[in-house]
C-alpha atoms as a PDB file:
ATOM      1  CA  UNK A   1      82.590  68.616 103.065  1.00  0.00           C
ATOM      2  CA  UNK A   2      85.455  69.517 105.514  1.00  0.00           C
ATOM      3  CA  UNK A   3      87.615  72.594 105.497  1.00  0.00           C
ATOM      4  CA  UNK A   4      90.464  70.663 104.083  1.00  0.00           C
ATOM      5  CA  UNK A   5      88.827  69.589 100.828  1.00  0.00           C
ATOM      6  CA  UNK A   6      86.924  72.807 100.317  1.00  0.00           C
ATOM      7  CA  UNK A   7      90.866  73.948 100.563  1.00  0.00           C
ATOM      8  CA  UNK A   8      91.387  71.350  97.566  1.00  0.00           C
ATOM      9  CA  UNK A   9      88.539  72.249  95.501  1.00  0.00           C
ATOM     10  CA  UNK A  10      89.392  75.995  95.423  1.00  0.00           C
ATOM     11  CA  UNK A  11      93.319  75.423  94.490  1.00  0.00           C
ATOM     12  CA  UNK A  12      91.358  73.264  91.331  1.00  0.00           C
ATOM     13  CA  UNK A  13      89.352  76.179  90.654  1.00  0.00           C
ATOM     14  CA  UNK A  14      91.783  78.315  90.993  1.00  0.00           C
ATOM     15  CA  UNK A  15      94.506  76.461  89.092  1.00  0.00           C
ATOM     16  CA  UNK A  16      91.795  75.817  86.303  1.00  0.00           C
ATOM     17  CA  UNK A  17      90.779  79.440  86.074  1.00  0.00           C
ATOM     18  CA  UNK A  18      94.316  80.710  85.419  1.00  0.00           C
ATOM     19  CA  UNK A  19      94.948  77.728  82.814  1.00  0.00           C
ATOM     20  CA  UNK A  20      91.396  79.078  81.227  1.00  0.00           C
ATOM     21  CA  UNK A  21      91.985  82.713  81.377  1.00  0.00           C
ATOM     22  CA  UNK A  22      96.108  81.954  79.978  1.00  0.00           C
ATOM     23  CA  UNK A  23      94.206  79.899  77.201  1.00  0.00           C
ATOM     24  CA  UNK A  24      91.332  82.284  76.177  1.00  0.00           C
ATOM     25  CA  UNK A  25      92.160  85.555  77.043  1.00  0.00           C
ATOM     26  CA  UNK A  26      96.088  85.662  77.080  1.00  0.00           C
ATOM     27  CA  UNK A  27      96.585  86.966  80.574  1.00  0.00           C
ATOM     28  CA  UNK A  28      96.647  86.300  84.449  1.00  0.00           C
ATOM     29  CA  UNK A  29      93.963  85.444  85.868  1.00  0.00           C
ATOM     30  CA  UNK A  30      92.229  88.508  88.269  1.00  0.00           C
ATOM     31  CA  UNK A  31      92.058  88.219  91.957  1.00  0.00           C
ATOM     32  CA  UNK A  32      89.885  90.951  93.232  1.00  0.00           C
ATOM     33  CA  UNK A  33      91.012  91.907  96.677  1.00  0.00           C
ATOM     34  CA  UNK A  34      89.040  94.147  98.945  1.00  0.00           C
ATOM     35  CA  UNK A  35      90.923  93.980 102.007  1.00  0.00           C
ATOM     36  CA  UNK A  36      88.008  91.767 103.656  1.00  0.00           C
ATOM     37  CA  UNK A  37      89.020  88.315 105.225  1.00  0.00           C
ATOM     38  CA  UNK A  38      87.356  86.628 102.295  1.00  0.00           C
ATOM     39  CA  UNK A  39      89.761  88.523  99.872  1.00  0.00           C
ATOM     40  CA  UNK A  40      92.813  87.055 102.308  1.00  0.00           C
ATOM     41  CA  UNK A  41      91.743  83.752 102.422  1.00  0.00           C
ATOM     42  CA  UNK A  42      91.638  83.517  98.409  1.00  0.00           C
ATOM     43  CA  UNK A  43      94.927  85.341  98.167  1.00  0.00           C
ATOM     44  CA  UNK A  44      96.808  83.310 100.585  1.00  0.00           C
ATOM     45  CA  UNK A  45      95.075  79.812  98.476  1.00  0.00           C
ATOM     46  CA  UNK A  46      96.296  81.390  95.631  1.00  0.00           C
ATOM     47  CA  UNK A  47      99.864  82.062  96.332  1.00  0.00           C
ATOM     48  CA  UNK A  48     100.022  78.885  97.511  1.00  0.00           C
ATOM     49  CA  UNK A  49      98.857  77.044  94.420  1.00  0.00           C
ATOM     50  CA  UNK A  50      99.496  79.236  91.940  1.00  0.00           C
ATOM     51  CA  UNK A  51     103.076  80.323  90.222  1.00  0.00           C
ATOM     52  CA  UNK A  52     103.503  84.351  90.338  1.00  0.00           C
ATOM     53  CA  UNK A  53     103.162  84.550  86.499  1.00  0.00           C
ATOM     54  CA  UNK A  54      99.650  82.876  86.696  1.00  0.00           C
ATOM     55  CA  UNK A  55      97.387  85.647  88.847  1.00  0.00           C
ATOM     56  CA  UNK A  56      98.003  89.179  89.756  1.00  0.00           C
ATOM     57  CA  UNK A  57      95.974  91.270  92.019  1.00  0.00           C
ATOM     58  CA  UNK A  58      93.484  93.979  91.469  1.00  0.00           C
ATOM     59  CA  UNK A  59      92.071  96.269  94.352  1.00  0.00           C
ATOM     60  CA  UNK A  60      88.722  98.727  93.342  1.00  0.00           C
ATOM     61  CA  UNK A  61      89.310 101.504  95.218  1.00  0.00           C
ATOM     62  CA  UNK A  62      85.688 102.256  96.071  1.00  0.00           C
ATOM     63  CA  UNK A  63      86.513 105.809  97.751  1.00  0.00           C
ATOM     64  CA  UNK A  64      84.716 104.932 101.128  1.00  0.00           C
ATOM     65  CA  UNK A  65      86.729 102.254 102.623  1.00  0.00           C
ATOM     66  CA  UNK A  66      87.791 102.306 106.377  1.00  0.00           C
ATOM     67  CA  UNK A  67      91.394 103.961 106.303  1.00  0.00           C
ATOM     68  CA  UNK A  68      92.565 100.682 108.092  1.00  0.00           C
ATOM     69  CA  UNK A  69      91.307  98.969 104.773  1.00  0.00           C
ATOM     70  CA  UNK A  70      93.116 101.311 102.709  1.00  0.00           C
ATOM     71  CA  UNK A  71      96.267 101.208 105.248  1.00  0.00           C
ATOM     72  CA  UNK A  72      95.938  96.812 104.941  1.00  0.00           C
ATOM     73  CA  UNK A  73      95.508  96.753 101.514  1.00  0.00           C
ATOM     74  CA  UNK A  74      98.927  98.844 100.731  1.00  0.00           C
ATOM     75  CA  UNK A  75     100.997  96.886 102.925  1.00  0.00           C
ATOM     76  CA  UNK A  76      99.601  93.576 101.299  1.00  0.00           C
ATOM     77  CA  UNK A  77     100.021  94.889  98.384  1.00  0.00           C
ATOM     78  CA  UNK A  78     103.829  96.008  98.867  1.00  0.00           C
ATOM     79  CA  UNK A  79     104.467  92.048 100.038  1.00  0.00           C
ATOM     80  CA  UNK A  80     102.808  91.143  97.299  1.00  0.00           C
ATOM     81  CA  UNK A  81     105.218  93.160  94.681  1.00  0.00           C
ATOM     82  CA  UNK A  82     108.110  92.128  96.483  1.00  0.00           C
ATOM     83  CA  UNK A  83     107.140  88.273  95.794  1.00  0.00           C
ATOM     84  CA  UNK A  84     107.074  89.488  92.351  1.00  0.00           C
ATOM     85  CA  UNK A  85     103.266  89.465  92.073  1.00  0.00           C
ATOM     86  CA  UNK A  86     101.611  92.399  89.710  1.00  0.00           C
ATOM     87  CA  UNK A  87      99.563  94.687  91.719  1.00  0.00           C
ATOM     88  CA  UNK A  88      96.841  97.588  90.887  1.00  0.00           C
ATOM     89  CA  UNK A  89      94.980  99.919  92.731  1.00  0.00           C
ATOM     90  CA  UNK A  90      92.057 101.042  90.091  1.00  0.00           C
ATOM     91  CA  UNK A  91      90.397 104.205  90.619  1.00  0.00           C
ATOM     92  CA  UNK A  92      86.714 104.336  89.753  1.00  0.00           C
ATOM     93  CA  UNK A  93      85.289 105.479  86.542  1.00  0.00           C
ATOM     94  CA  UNK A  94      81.673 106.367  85.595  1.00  0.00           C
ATOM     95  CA  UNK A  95      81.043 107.250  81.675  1.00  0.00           C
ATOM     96  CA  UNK A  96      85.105 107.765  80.672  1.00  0.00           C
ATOM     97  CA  UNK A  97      84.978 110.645  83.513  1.00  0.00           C
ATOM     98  CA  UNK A  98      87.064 109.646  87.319  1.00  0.00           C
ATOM     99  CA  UNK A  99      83.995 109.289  89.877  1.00  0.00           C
ATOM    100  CA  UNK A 100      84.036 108.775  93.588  1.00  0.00           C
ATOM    101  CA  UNK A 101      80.879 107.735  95.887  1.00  0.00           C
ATOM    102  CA  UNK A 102      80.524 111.286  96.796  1.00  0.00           C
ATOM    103  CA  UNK A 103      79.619 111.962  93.321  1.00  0.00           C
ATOM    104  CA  UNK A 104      77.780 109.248  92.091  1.00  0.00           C
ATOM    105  CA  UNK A 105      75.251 110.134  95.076  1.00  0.00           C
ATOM    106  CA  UNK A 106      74.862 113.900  93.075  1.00  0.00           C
ATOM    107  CA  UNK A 107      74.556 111.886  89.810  1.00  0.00           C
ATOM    108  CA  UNK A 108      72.080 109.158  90.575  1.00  0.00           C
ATOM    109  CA  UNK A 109      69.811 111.279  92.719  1.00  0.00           C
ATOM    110  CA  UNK A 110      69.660 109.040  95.566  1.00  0.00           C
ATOM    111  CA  UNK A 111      71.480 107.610  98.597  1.00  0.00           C
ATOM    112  CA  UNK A 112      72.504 104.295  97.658  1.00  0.00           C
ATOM    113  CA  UNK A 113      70.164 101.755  99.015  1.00  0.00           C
ATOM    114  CA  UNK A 114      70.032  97.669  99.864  1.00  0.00           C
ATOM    115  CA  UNK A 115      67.635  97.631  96.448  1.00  0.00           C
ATOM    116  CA  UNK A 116      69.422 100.050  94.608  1.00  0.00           C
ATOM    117  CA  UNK A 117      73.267  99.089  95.076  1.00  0.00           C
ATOM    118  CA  UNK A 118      74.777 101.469  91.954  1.00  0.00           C
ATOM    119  CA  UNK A 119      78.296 101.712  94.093  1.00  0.00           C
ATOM    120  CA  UNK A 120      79.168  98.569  93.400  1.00  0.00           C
ATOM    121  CA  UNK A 121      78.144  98.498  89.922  1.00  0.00           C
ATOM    122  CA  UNK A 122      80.328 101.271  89.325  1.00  0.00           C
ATOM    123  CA  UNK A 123      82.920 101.087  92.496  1.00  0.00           C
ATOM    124  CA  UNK A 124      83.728  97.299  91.890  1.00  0.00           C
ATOM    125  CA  UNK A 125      81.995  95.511  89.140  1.00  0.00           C
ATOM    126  CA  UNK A 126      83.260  97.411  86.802  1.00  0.00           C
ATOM    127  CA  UNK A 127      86.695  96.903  87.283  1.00  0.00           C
ATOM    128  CA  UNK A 128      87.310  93.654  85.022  1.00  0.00           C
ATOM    129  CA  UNK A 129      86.069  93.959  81.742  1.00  0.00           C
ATOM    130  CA  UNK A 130      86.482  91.221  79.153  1.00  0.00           C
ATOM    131  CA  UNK A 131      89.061  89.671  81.711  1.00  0.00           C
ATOM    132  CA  UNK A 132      88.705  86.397  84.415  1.00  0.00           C
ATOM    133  CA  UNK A 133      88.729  87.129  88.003  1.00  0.00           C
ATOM    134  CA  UNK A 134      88.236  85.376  90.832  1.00  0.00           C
ATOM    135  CA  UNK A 135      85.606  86.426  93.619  1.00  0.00           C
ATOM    136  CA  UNK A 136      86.004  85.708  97.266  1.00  0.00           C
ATOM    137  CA  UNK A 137      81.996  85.500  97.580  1.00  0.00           C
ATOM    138  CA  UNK A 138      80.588  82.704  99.800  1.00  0.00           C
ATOM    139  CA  UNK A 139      77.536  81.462  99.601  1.00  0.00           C
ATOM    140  CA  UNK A 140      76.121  81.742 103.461  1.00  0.00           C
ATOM    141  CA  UNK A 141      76.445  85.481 102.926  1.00  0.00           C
ATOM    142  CA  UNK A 142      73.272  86.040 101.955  1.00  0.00           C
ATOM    143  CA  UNK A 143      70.391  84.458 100.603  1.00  0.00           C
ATOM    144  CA  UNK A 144      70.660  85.734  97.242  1.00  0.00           C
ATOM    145  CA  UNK A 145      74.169  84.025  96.902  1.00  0.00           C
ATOM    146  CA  UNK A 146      72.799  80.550  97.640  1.00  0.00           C
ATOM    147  CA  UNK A 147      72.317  77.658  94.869  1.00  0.00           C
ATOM    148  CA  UNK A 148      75.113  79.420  93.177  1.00  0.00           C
ATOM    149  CA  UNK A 149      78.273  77.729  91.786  1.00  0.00           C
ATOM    150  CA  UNK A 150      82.329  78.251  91.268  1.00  0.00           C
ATOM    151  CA  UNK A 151      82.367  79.730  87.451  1.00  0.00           C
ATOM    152  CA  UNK A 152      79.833  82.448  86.552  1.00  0.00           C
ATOM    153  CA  UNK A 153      79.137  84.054  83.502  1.00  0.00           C
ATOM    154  CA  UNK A 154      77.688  87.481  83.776  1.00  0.00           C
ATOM    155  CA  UNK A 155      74.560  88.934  82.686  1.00  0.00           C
ATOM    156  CA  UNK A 156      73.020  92.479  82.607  1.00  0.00           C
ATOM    157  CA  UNK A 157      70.505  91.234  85.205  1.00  0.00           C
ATOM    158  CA  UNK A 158      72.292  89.350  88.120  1.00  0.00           C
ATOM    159  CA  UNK A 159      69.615  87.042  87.776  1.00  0.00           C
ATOM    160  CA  UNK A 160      70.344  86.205  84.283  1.00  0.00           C
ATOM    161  CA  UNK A 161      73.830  85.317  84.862  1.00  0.00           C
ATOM    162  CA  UNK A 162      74.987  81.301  84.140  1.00  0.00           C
ATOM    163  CA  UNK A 163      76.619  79.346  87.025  1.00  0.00           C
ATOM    164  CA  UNK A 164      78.358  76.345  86.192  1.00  0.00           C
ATOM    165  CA  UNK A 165      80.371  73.781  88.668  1.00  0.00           C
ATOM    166  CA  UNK A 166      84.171  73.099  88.585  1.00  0.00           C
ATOM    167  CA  UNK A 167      83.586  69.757  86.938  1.00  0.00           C
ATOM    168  CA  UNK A 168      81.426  70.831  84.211  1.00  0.00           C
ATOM    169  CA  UNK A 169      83.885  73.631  83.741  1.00  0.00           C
ATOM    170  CA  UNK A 170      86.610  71.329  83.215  1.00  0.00           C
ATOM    171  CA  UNK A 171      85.029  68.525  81.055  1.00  0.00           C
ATOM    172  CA  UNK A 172      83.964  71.598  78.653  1.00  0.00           C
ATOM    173  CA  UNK A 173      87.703  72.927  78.518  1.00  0.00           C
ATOM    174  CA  UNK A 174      89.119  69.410  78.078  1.00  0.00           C
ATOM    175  CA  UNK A 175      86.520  68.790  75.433  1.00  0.00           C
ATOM    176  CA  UNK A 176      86.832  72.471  73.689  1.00  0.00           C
ATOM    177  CA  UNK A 177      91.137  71.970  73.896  1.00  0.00           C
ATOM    178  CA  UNK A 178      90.715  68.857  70.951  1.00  0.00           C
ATOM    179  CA  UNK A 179      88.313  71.488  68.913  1.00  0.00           C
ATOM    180  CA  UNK A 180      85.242  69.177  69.536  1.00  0.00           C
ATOM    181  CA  UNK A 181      82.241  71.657  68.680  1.00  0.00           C
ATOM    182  CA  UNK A 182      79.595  69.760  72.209  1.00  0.00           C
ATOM    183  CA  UNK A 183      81.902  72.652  73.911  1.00  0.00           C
ATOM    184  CA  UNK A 184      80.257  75.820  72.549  1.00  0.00           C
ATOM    185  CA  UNK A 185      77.152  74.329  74.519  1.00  0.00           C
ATOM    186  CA  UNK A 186      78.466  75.708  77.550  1.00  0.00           C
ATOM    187  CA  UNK A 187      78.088  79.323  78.782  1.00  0.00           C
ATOM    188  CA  UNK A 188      81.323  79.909  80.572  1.00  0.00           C
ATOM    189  CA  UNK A 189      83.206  78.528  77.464  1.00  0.00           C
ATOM    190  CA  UNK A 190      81.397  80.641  74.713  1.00  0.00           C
ATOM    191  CA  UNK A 191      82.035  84.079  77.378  1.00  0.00           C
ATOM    192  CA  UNK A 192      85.921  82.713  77.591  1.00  0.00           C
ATOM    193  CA  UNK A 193      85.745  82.521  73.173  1.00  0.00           C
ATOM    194  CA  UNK A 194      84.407  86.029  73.429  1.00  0.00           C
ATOM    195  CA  UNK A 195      86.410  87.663  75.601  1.00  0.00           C
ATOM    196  CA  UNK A 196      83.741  88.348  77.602  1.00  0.00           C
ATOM    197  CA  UNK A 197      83.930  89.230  81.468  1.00  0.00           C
ATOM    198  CA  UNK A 198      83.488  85.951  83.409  1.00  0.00           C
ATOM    199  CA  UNK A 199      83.819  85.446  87.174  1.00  0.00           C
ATOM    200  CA  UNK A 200      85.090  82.419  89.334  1.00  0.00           C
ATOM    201  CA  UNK A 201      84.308  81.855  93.055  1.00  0.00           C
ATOM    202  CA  UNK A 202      87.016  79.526  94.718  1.00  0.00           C
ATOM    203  CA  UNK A 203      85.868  80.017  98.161  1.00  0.00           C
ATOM    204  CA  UNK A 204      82.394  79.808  97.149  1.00  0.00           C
ATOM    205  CA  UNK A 205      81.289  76.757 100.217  1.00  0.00           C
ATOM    206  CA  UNK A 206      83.563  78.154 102.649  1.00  0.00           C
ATOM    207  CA  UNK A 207      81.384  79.204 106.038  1.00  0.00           C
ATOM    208  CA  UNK A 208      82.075  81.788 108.430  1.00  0.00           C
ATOM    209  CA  UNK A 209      83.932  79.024 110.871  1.00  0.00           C
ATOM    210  CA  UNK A 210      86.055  77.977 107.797  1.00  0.00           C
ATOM    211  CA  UNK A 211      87.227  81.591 106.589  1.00  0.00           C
ATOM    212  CA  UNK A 212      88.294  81.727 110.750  1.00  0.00           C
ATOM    213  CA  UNK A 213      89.713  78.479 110.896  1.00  0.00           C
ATOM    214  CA  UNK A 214      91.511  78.827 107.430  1.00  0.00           C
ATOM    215  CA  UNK A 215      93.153  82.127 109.104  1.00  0.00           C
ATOM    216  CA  UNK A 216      94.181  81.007 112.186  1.00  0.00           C
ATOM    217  CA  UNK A 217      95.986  77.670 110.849  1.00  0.00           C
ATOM    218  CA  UNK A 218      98.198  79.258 108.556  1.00  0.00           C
ATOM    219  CA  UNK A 219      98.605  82.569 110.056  1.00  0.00           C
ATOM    220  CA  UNK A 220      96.684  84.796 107.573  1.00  0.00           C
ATOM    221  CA  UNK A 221      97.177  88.746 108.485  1.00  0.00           C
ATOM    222  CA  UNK A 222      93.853  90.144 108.429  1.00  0.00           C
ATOM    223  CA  UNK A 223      92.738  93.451 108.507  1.00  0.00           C
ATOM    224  CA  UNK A 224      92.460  94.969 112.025  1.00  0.00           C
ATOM    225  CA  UNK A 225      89.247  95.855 112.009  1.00  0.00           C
ATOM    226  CA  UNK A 226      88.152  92.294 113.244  1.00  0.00           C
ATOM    227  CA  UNK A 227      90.221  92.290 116.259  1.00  0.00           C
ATOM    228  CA  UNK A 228      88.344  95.990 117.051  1.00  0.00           C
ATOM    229  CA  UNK A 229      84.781  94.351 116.686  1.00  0.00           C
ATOM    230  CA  UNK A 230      83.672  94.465 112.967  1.00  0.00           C
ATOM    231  CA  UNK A 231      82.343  91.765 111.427  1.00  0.00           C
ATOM    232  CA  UNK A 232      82.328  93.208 108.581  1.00  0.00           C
ATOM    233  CA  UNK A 233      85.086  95.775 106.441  1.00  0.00           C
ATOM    234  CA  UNK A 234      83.438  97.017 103.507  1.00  0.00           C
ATOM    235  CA  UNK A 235      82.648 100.468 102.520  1.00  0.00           C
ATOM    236  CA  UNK A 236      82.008 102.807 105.344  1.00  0.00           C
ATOM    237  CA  UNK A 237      78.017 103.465 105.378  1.00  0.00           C
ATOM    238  CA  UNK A 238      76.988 100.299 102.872  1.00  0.00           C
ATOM    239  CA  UNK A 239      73.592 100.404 103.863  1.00  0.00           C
ATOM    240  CA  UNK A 240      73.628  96.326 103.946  1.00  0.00           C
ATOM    241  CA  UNK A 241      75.046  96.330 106.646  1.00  0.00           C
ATOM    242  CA  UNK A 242      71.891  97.956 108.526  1.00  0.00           C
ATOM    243  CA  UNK A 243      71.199 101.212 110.211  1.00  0.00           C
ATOM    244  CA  UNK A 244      73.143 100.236 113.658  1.00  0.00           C
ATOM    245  CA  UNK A 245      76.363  99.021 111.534  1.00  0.00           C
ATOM    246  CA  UNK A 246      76.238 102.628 109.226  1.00  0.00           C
ATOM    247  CA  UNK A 247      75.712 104.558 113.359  1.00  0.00           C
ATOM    248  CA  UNK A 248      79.173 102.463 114.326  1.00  0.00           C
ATOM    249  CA  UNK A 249      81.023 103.461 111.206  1.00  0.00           C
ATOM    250  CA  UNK A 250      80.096 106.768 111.238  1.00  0.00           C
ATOM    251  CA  UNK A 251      80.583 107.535 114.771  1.00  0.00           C
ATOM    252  CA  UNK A 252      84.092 105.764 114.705  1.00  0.00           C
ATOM    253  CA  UNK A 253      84.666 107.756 111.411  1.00  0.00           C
ATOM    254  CA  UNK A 254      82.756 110.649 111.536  1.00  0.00           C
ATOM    255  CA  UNK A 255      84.769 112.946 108.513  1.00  0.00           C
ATOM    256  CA  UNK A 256      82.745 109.872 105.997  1.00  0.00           C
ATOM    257  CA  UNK A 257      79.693 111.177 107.648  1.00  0.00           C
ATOM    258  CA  UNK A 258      80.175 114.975 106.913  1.00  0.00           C
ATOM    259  CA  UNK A 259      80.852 113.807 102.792  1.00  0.00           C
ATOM    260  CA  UNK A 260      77.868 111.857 102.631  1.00  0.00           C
ATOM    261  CA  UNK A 261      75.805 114.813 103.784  1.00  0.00           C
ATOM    262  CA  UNK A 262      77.563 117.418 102.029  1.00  0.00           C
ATOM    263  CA  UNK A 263      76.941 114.753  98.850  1.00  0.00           C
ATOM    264  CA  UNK A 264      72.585 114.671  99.819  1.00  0.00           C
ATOM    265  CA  UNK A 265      73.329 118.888  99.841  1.00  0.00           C
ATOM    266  CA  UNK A 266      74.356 118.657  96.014  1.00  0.00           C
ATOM    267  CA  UNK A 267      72.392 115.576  95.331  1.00  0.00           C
ATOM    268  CA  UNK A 268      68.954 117.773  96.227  1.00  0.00           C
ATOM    269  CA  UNK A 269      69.931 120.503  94.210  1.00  0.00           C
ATOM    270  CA  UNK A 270      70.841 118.439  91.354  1.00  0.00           C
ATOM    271  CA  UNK A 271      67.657 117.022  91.375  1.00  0.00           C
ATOM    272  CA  UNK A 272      65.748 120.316  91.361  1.00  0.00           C
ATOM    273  CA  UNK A 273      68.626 121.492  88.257  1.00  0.00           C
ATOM    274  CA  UNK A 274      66.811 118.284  86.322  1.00  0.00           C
ATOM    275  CA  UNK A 275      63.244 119.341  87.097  1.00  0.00           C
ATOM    276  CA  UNK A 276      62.706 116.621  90.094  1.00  0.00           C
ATOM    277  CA  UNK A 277      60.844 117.136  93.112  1.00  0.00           C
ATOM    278  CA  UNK A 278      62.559 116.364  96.321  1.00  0.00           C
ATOM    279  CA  UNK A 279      60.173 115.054  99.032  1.00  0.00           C
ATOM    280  CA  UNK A 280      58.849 117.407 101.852  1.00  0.00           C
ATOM    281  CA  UNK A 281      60.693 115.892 104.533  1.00  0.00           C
ATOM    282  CA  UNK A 282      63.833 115.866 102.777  1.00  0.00           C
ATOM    283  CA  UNK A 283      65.165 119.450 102.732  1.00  0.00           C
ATOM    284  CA  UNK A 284      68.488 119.637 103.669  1.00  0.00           C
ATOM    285  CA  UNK A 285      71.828 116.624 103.586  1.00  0.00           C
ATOM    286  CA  UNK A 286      70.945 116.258 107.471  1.00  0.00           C
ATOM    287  CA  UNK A 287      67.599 115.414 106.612  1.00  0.00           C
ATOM    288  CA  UNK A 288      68.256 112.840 104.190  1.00  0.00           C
ATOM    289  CA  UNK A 289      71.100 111.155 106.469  1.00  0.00           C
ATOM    290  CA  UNK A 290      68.122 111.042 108.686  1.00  0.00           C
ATOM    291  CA  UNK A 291      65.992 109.356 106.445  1.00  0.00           C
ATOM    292  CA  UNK A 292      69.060 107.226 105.078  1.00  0.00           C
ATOM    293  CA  UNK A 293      69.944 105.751 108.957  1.00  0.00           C
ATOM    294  CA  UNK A 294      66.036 105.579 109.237  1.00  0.00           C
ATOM    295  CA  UNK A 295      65.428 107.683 112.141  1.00  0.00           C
ATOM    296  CA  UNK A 296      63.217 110.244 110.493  1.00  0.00           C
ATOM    297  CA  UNK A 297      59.838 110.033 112.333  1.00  0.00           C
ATOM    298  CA  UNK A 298      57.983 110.867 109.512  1.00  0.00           C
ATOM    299  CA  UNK A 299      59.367 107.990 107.140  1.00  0.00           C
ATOM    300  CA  UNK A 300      59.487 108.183 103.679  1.00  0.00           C
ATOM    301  CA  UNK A 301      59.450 105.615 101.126  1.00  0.00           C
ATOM    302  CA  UNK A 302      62.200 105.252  98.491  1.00  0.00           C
ATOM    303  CA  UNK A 303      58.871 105.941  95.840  1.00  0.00           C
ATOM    304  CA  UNK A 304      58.693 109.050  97.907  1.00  0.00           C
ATOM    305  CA  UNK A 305      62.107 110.531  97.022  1.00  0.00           C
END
């Protein structure tokens, strides 16, 4: 499929998502923005396709993005109100209390890891409870995002959750609008009845060259970060981005360092507060940044800490 009907088949998931989430859930349909050029691309679809009353735009401040993120997303964000487009910055929140990476690091116990990814349970997933929102996830970003589809019903386990294709998606509206009972048979529609949480993914079979392409043929503004070498813009130190992306970030932004070790400091005495041993090797914040970046020559494993 070519760029310009991938273009075509998000604007129909897109316009059907905000006709579904209007129908079932009496609101806007979500479109989570990060500040990424995934996040752009949707946005810019969406404008385009969309009337102002029909989306607004939600950012989850995660508490570790780049400051030209943060700097990117406000100014998008003022355009965006002066179009007449609802905006929100959420905060994060862990258990009803306000939470931050810094202490969800003392809380857990552990660095956040490419297995154990609680930030963004917490720091974005949690930002759109019983509501529809559209994703810009791709499916050439990583393996576990492939054989995926457009509509997505979530599940406790990511592997549990129901994926269902913009055609299917439609029939089963059309048929559930005349009160024909063959639509309760699909996922995404019983989630929509319930008010449950469901996801969309307009962008879902765009490719890297697309996203680019996309950008450059109708002047998207993307966050600077690209044009200074980054191929990537999410939080500062995601450790899926790999130990020589987290030594960039961290030598370009070297304050996020000094918080993530000053958050191992608590985290280690936290753990001995709850009765946990900490692992030789790991006796100070330094010493688990070590670990973290993988450079401790003595390696432990994540059974270890």
């Amino acid at each position: 499929m070519d760029l310009a009907n991938k273009i075509i088949e998000a604007q129909q998931v897109l316009k059907l998502a905000a006709e579904m989430s209007a129908y079932y859930y009496d609101a806007p349909l979500i479109l989570c923005y990060s500040g990424g050029k995934d996040s752009d691309v949707m946005l810019d679809i969406a404008k385009k396709c969309l009337r102002v009353d029909q989306f607004e735009v939600l950012n989850s401040h995660t508490t570790v993005d780049a400051p030209e993120t943060v700097y990117h997303i406000r100014e998008v964000f003022k355009q965006l109100e002066r179009e007449g487009i609802k905006t929100t910055i959420q905060m994060p929140v862990y258990q009803g209390k306000p939470t931050s990476m810094w202490k969800l690091i003392e809380t857990k116990g552990m660095p956040p890891t490419r297995l154990m990814r609680f930030c963004c349970a917490v720091l974005k997933e949690a930002s759109t409870p019983n509501r529809m929102a559209a994703l810009g996830v791709r499916e050439v970003e990583s393996v576990s995002r492939r054989g995926k589809d457009s509509f997505v019903v979530r599940a406790p386990k990511k592997a549990d959750a129901e994926y269902r294709s913009l055609q299917h998606t439609y029939a089963m509206f059309e048929l559930d609008k005349t009160g024909k009972k063959d639509a309760y048979q699909c996922k995404v529609i019983q989630a929509c009845k319930l008010n449950k949480d469901t996801l969309v993914n307009p962008i879902y079979k765009f490719t890297d060259e697309d996203i680019w392409q996309y950008i450059q043929e109708n002047n998207v503004k993307v966050n600077p970060l690209y044009a200074q070498g980054f191929k990537r813009v999410g939080c500062v130190g995601c450790p899926l981005g790999g130990p020589n992306s987290m030594k960039k970030e961290f030598a370009r932004w070297p304050k996020y360092r000094e918080n993530y070790v000053k958050a191992f400091d608590r985290m280690l005495k936290s753990r001995e507060v709850k009765g946990l041993e900490n692992a030789k090797d790991l006796s100070d914040g330094e010493a688990v940044m070590r670990w973290w970046l993988g450079d401790n020559p003595n390696q432990i494993t994540l059974d270890d800490l």
